[in-house]
PDB file of N, CA and C in Angstrom:
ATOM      1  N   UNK A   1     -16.368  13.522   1.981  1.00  0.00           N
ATOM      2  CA  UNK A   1     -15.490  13.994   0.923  1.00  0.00           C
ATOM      3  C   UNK A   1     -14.128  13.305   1.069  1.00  0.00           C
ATOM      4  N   UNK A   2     -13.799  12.654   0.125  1.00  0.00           N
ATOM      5  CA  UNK A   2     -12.251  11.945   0.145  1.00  0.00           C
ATOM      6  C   UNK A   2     -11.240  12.979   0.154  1.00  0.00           C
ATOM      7  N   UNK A   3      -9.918  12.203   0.687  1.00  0.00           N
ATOM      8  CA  UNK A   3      -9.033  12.828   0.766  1.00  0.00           C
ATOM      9  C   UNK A   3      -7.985  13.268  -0.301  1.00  0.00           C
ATOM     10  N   UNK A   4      -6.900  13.871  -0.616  1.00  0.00           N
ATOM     11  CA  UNK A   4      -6.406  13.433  -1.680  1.00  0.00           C
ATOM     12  C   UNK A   4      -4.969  13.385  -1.227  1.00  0.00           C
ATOM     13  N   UNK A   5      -4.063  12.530  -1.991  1.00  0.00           N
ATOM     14  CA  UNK A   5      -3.025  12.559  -2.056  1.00  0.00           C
ATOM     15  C   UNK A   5      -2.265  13.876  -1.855  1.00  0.00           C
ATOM     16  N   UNK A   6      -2.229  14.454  -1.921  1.00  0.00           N
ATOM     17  CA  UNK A   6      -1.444  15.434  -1.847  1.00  0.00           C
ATOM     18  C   UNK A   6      -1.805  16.371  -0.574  1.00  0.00           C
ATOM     19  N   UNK A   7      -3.354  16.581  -0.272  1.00  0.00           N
ATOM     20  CA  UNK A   7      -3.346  16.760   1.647  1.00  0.00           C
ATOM     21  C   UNK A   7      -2.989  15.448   1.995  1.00  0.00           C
ATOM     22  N   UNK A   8      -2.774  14.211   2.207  1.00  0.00           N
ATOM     23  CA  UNK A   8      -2.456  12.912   3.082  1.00  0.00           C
ATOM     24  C   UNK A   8      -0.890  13.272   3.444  1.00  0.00           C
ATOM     25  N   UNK A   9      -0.264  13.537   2.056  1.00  0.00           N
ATOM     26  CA  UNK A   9       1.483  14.025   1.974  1.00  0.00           C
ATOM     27  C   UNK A   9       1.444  15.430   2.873  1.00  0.00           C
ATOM     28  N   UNK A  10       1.086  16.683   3.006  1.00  0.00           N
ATOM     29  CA  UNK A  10       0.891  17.827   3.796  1.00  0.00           C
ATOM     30  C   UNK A  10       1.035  17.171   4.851  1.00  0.00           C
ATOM     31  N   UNK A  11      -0.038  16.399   5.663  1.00  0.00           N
ATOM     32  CA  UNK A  11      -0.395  16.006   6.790  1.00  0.00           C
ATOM     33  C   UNK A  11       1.015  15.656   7.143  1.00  0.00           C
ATOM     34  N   UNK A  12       0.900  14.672   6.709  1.00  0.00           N
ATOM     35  CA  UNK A  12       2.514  13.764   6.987  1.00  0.00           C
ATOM     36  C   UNK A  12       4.110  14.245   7.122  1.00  0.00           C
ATOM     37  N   UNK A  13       3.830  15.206   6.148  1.00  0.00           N
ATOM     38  CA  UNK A  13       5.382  16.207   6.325  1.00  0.00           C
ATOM     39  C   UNK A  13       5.118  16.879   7.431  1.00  0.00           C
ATOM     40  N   UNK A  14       3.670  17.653   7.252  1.00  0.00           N
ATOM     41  CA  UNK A  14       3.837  18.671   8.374  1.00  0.00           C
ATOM     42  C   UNK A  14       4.543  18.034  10.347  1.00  0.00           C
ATOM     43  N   UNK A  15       3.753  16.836  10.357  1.00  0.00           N
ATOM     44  CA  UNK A  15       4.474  15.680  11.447  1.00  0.00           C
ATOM     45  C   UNK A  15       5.795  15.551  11.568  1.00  0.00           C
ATOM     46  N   UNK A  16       6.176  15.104  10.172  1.00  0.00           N
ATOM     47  CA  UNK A  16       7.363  14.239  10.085  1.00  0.00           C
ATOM     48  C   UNK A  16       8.422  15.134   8.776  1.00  0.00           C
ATOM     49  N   UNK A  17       8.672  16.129   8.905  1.00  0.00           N
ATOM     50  CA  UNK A  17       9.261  17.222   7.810  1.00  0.00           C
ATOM     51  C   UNK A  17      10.507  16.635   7.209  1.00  0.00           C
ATOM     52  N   UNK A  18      10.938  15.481   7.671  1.00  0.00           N
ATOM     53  CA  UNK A  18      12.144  14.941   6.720  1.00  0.00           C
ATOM     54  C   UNK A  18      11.601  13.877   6.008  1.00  0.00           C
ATOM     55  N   UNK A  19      10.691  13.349   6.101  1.00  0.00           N
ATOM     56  CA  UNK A  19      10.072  12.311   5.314  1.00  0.00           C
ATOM     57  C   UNK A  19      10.047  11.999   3.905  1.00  0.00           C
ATOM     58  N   UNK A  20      10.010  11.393   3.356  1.00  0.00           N
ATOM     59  CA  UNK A  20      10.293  10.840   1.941  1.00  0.00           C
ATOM     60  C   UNK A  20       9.022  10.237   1.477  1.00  0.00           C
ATOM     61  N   UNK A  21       8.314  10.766   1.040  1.00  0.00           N
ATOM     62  CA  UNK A  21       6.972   9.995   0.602  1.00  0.00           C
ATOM     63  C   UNK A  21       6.625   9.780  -0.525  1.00  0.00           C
ATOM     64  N   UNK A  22       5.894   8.269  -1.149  1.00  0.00           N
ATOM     65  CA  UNK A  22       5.286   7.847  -1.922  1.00  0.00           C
ATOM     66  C   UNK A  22       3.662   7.578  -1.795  1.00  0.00           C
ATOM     67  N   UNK A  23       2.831   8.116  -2.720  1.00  0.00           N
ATOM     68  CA  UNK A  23       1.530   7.654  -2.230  1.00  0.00           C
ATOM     69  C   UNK A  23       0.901   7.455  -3.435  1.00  0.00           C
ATOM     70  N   UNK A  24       0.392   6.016  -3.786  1.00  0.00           N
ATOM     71  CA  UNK A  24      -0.014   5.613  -5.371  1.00  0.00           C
ATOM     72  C   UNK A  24      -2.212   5.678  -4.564  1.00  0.00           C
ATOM     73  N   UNK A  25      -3.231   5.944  -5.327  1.00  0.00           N
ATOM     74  CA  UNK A  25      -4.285   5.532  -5.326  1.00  0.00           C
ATOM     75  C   UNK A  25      -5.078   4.548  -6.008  1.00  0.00           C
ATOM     76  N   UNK A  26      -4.919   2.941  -4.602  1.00  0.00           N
ATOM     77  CA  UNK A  26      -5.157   1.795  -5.277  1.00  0.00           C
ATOM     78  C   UNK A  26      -6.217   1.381  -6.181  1.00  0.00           C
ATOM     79  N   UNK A  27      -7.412   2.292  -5.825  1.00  0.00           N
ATOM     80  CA  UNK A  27      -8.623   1.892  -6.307  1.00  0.00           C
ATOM     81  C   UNK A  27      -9.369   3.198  -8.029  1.00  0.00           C
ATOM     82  N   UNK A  28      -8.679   4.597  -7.404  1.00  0.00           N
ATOM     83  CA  UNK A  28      -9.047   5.567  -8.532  1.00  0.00           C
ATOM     84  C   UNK A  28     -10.093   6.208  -7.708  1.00  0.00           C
ATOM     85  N   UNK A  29      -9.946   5.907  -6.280  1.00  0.00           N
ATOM     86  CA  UNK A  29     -11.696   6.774  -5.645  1.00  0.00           C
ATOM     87  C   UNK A  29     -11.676   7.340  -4.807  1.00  0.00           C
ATOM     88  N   UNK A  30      -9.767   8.011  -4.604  1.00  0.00           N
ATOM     89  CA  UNK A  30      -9.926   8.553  -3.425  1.00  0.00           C
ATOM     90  C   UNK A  30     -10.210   8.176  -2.200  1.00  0.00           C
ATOM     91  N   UNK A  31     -10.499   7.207  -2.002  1.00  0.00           N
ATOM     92  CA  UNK A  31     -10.848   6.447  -0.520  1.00  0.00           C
ATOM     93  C   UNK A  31      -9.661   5.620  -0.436  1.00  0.00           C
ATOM     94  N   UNK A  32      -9.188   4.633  -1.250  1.00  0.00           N
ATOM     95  CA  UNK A  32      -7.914   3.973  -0.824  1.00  0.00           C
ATOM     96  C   UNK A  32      -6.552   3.705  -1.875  1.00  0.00           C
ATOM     97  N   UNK A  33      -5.387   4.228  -0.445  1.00  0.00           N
ATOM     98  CA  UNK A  33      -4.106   4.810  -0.906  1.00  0.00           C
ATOM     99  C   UNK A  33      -3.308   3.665  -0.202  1.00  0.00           C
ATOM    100  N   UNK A  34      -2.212   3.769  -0.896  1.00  0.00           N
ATOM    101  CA  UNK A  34      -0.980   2.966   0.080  1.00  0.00           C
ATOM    102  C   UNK A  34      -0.001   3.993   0.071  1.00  0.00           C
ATOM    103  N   UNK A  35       0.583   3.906   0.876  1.00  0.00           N
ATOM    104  CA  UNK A  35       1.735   5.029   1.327  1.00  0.00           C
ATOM    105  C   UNK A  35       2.820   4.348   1.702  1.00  0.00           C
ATOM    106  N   UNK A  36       4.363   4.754   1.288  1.00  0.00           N
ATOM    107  CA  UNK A  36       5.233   4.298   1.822  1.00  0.00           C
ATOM    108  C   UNK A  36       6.359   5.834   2.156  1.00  0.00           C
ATOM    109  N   UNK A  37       6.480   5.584   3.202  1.00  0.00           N
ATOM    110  CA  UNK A  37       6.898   7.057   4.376  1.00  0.00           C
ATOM    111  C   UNK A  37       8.860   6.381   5.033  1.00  0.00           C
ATOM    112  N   UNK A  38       9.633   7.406   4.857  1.00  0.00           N
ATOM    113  CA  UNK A  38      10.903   6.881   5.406  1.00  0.00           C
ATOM    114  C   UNK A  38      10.869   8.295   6.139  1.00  0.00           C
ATOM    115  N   UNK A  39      11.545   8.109   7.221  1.00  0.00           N
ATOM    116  CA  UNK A  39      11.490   8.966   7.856  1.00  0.00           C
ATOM    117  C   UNK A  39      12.798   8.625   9.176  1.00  0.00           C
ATOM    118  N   UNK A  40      13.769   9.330   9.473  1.00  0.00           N
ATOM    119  CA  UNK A  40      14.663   9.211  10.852  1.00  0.00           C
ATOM    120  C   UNK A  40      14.004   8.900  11.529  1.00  0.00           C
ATOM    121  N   UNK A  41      12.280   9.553  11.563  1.00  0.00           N
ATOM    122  CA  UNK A  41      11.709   9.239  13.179  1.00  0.00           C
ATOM    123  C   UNK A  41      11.729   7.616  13.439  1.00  0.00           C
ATOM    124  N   UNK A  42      11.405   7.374  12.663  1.00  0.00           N
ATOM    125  CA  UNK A  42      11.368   5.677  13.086  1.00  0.00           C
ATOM    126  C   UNK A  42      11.753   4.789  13.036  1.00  0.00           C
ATOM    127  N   UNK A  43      13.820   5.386  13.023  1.00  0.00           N
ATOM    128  CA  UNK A  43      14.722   4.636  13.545  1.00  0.00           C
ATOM    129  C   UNK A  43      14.597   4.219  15.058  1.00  0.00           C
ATOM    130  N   UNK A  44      14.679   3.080  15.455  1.00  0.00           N
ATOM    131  CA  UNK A  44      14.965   2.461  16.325  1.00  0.00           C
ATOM    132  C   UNK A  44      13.173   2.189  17.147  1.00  0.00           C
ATOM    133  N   UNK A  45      12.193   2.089  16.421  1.00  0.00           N
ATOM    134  CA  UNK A  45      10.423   1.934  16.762  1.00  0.00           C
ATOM    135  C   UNK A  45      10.303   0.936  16.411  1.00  0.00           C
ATOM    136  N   UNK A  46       9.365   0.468  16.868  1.00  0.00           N
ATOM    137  CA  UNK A  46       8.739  -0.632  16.554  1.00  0.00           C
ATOM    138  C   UNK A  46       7.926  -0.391  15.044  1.00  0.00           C
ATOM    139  N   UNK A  47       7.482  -1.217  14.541  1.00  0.00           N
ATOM    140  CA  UNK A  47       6.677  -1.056  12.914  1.00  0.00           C
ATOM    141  C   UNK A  47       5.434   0.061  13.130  1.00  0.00           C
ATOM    142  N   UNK A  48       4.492  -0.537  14.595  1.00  0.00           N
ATOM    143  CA  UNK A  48       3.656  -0.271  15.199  1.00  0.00           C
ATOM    144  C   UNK A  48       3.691   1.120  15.628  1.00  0.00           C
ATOM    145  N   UNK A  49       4.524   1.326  16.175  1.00  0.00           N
ATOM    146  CA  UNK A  49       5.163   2.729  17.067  1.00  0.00           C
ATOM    147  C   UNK A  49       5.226   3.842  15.268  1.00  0.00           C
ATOM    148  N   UNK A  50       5.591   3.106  14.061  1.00  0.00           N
ATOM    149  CA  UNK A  50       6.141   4.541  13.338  1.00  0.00           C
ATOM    150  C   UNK A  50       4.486   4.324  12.766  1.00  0.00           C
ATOM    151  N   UNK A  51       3.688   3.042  12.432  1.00  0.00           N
ATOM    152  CA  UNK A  51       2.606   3.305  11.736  1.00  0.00           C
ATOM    153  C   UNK A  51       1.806   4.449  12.338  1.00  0.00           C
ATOM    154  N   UNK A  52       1.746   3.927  13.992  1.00  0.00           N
ATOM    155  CA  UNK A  52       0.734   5.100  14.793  1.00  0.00           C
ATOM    156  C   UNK A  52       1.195   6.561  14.607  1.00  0.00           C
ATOM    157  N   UNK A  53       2.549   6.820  14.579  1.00  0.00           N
ATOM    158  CA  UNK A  53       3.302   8.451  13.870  1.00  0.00           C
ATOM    159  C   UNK A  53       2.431   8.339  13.318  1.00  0.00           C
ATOM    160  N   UNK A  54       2.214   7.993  12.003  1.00  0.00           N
ATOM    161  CA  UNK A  54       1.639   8.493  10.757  1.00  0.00           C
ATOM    162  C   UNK A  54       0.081   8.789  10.861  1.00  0.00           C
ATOM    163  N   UNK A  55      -0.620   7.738  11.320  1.00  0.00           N
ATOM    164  CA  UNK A  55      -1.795   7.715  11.808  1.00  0.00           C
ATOM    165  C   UNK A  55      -2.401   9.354  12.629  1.00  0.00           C
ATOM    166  N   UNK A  56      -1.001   9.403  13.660  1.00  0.00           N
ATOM    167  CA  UNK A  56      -1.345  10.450  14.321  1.00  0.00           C
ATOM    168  C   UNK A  56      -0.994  11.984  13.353  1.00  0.00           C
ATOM    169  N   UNK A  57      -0.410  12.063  12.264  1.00  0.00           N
ATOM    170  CA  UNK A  57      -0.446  13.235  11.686  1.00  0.00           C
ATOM    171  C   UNK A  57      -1.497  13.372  10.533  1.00  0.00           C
ATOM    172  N   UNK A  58      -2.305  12.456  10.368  1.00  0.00           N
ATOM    173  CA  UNK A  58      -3.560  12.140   9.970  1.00  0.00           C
ATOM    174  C   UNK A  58      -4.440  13.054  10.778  1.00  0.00           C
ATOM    175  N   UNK A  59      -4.391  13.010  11.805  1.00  0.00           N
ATOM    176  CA  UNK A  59      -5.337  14.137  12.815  1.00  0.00           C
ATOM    177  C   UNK A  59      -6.752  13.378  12.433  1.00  0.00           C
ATOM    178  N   UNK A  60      -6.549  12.094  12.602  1.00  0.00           N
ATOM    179  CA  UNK A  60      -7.917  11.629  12.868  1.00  0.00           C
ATOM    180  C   UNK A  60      -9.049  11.035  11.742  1.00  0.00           C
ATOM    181  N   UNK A  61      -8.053  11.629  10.733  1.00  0.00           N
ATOM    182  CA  UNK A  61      -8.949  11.306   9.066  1.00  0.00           C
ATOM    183  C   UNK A  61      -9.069  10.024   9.020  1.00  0.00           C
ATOM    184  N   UNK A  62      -8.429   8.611   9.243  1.00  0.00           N
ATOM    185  CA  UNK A  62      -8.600   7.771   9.544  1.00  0.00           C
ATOM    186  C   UNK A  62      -9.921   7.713   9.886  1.00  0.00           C
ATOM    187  N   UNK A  63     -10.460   6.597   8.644  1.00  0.00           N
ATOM    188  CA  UNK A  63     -11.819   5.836   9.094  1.00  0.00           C
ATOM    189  C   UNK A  63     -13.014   6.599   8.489  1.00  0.00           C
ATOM    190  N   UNK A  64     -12.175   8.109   8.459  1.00  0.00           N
ATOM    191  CA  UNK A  64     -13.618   9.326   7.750  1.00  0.00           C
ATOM    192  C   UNK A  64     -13.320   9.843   6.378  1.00  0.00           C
ATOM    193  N   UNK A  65     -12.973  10.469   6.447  1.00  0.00           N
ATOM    194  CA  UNK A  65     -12.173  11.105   5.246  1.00  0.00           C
ATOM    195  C   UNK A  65     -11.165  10.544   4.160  1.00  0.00           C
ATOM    196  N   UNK A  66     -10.626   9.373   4.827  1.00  0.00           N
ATOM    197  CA  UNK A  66      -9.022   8.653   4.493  1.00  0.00           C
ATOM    198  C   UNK A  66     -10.172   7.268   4.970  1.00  0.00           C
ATOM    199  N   UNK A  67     -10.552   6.477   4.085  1.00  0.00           N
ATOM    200  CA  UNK A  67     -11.087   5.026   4.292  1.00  0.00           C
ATOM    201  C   UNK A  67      -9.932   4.120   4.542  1.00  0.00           C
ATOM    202  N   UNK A  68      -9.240   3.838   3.847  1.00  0.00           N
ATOM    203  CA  UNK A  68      -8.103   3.210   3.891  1.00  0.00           C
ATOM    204  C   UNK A  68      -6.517   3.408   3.379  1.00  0.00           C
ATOM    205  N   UNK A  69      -5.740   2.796   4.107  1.00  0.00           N
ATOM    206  CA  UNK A  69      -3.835   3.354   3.956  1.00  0.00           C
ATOM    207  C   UNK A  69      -3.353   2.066   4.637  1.00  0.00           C
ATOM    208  N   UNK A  70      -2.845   1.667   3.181  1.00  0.00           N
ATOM    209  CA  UNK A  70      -1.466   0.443   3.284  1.00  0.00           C
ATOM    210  C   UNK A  70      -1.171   1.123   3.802  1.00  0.00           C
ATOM    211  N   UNK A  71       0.048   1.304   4.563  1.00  0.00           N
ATOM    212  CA  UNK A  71       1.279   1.590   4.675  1.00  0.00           C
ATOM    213  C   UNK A  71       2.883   0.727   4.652  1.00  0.00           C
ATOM    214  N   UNK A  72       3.636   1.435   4.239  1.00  0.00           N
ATOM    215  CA  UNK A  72       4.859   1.196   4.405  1.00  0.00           C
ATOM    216  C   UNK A  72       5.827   1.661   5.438  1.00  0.00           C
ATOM    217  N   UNK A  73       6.645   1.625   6.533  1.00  0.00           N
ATOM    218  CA  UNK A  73       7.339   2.825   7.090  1.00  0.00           C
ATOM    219  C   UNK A  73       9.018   2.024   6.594  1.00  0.00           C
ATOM    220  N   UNK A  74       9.546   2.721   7.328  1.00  0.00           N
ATOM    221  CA  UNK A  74      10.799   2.520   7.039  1.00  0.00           C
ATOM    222  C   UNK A  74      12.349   3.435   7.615  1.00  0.00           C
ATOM    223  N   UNK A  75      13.034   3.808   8.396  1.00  0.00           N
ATOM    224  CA  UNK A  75      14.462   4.521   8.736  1.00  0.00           C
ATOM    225  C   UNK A  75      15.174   4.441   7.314  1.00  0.00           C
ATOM    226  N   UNK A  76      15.632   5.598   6.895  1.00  0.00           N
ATOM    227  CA  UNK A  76      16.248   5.723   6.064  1.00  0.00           C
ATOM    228  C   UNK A  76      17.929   4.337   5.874  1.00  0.00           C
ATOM    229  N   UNK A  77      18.002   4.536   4.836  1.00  0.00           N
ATOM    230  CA  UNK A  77      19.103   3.372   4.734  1.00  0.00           C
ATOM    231  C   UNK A  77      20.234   3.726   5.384  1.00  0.00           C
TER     232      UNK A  77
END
């Protein structure tokens, strides 16, 4: 069962509660999203370090549930 936009955003706030999120669905099938996430946490991380954040408030949907996620991250301006 795909995920939807709006649990992917839950997930992600619930992690990261100041976050700023965008999430468009590239294909129309529920399987693949791009996300772009700003967040304080990942001032001063590596790209790597804030993607895996996100990954990790996923709780694992990655690969099952959630097929695929551009992502974007970003520290607020």
């Amino acid at each position: 069962m795909p995920m939807d936009a709006n649990e992917i955003e839950t997930l992600i706030k619930a992690a990261l509660p100041d976050a700023k999120i965008e999430i468009r669905d590239l294909a129309g099938d529920g399987d693949h999203y791009a996300a772009n996430v700003v967040s304080e946490a990942f001032r001063g991380i590596s790209r790597v370090q804030q993607h895996q954040l996100v990954y990790k408030a996923l709780k694992g949907n990655m690969g099952g549930e959630l097929h695929a996620l551009a992502l974007q991250t970003s520290a607020p301006d």
